[in-house]
N, C-alpha and C. Protein backbone atom coordinates (compact mmCIF):
# COMPACT_ATOMS: atom_id res chain seq x y z
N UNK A 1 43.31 -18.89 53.06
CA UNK A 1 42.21 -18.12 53.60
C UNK A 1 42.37 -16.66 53.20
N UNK A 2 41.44 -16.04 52.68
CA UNK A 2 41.29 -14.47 52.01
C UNK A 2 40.83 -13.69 53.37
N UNK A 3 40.79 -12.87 53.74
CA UNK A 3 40.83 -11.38 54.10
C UNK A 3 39.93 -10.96 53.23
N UNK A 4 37.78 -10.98 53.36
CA UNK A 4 37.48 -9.86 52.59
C UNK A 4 37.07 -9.06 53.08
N UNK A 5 37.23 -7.40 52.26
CA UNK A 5 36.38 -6.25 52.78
C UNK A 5 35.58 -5.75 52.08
N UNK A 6 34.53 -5.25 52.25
CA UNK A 6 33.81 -4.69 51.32
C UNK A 6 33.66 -3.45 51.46
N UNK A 7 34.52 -2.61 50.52
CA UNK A 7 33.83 -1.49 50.18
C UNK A 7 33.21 -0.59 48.84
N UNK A 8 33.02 0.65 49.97
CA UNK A 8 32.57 1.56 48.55
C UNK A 8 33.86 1.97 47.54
N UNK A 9 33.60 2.57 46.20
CA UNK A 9 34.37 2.94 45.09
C UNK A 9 34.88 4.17 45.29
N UNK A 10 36.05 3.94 46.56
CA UNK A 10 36.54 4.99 47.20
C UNK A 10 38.45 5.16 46.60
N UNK A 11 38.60 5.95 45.36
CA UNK A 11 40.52 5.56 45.91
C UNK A 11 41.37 5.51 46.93
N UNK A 12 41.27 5.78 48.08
CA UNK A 12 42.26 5.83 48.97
C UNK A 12 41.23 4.22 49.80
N UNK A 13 40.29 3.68 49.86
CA UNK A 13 40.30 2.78 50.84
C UNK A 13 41.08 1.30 50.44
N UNK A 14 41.38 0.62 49.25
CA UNK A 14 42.00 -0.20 49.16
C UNK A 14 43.93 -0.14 49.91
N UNK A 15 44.26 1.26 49.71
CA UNK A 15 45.16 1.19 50.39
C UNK A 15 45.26 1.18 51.90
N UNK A 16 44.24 1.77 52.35
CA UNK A 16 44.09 1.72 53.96
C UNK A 16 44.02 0.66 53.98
N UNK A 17 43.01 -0.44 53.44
CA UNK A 17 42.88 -1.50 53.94
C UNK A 17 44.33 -2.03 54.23
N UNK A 18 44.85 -2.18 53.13
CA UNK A 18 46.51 -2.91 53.02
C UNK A 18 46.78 -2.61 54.50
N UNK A 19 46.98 -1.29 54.54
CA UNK A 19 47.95 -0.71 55.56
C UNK A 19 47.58 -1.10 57.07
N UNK A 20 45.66 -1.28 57.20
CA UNK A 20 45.60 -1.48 58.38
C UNK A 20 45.67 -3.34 58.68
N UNK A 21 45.44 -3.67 57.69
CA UNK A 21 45.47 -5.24 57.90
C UNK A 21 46.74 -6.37 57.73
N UNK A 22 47.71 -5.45 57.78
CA UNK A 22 49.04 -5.80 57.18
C UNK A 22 49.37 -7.03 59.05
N UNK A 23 49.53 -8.51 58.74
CA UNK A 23 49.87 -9.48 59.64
C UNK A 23 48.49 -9.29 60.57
N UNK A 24 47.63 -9.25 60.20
CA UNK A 24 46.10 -9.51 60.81
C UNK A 24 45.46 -11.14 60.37
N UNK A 25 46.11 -11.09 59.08
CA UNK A 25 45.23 -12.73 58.29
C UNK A 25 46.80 -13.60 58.27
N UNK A 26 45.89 -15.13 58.45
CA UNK A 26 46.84 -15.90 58.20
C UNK A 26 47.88 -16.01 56.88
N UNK A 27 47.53 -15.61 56.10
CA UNK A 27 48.43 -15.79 54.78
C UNK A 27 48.70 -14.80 54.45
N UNK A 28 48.39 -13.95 54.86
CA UNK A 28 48.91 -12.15 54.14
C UNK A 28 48.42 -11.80 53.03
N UNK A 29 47.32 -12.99 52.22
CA UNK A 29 46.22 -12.26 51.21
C UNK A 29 45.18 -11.77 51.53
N UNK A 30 44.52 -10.72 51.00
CA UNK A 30 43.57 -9.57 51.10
C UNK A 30 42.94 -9.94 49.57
N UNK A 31 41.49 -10.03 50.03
CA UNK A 31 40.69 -9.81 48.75
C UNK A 31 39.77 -8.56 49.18
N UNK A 32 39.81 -7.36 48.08
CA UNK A 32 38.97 -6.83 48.41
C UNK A 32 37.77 -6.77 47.38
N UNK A 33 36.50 -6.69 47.77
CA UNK A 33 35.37 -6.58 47.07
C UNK A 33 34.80 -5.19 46.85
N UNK A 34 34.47 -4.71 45.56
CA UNK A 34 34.28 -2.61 45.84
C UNK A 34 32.89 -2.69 44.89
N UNK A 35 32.12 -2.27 46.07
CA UNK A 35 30.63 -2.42 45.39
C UNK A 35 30.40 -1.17 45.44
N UNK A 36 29.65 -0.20 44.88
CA UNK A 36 28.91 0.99 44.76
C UNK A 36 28.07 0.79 45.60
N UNK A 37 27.14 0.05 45.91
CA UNK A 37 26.12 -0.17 47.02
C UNK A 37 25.93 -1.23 47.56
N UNK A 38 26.35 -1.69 49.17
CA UNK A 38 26.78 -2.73 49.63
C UNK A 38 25.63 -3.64 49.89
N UNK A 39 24.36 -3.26 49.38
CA UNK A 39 23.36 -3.92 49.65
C UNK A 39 22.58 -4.42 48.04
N UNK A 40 23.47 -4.16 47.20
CA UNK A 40 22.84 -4.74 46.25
C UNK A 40 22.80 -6.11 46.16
N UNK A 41 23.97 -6.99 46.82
CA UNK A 41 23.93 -8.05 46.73
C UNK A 41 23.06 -9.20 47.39
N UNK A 42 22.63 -8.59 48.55
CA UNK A 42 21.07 -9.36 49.14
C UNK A 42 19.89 -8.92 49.08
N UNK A 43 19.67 -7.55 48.07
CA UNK A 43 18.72 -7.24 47.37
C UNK A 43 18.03 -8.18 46.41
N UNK A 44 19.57 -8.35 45.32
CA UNK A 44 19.56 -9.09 44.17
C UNK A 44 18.85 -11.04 44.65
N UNK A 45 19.64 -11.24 45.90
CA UNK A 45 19.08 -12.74 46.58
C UNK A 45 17.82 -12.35 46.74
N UNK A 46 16.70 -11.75 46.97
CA UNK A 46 15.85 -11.87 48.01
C UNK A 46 14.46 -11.26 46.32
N UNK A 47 15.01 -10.58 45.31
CA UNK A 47 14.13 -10.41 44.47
C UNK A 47 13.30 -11.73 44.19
N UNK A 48 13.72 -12.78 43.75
CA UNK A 48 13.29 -13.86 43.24
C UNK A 48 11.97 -14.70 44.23
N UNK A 49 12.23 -14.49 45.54
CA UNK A 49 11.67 -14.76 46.45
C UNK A 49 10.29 -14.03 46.61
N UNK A 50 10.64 -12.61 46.41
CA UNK A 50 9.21 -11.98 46.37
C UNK A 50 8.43 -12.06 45.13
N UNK A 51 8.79 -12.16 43.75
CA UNK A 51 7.91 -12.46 42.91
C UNK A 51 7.16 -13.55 43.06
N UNK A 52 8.27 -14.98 43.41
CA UNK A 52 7.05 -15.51 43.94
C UNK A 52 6.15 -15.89 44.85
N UNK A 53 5.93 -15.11 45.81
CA UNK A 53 5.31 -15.18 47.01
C UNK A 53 4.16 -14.12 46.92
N UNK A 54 3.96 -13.20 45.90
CA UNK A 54 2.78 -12.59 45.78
C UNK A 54 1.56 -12.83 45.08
N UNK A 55 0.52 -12.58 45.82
CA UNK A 55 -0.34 -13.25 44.61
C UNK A 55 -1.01 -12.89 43.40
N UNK A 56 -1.57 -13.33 42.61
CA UNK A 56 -1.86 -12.92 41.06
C UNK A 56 -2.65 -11.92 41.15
N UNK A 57 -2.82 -10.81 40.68
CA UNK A 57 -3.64 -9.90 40.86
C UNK A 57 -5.12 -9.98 39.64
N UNK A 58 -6.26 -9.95 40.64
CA UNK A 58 -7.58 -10.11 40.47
C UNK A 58 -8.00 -9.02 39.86
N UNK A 59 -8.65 -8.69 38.42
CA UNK A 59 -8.92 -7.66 37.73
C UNK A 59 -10.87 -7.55 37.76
């Protein structure tokens, strides 16, 4: 079982993380995930959905 966190493209937060999660998870692995913007990723889900749900535009 992984430990994930998500953050921003910060240098010092991968080490905090370590430091604050150190015997928090069962196995003592940490995955961390470092997105620039933490919402791109259910942005990116939810595009596909709205193209097609709009309707054709009438000229």
């Amino acid at each position: 079982m992984y430990l994930i966190r998500n953050t921003f493209k910060r240098l010092h937060y991968p080490v905090d993380i370590v430091e604050l999660s150190i015997g928090k998870s069962a196995d003592g692995t940490i995955k961390i995930r470092q997105n620039k913007y933490l919402n791109n990723l259910i942005e990116r889900d939810h595009r596909s959905g709205l193209l097609d749900s709009r309707p054709p535009k009438v000229l």
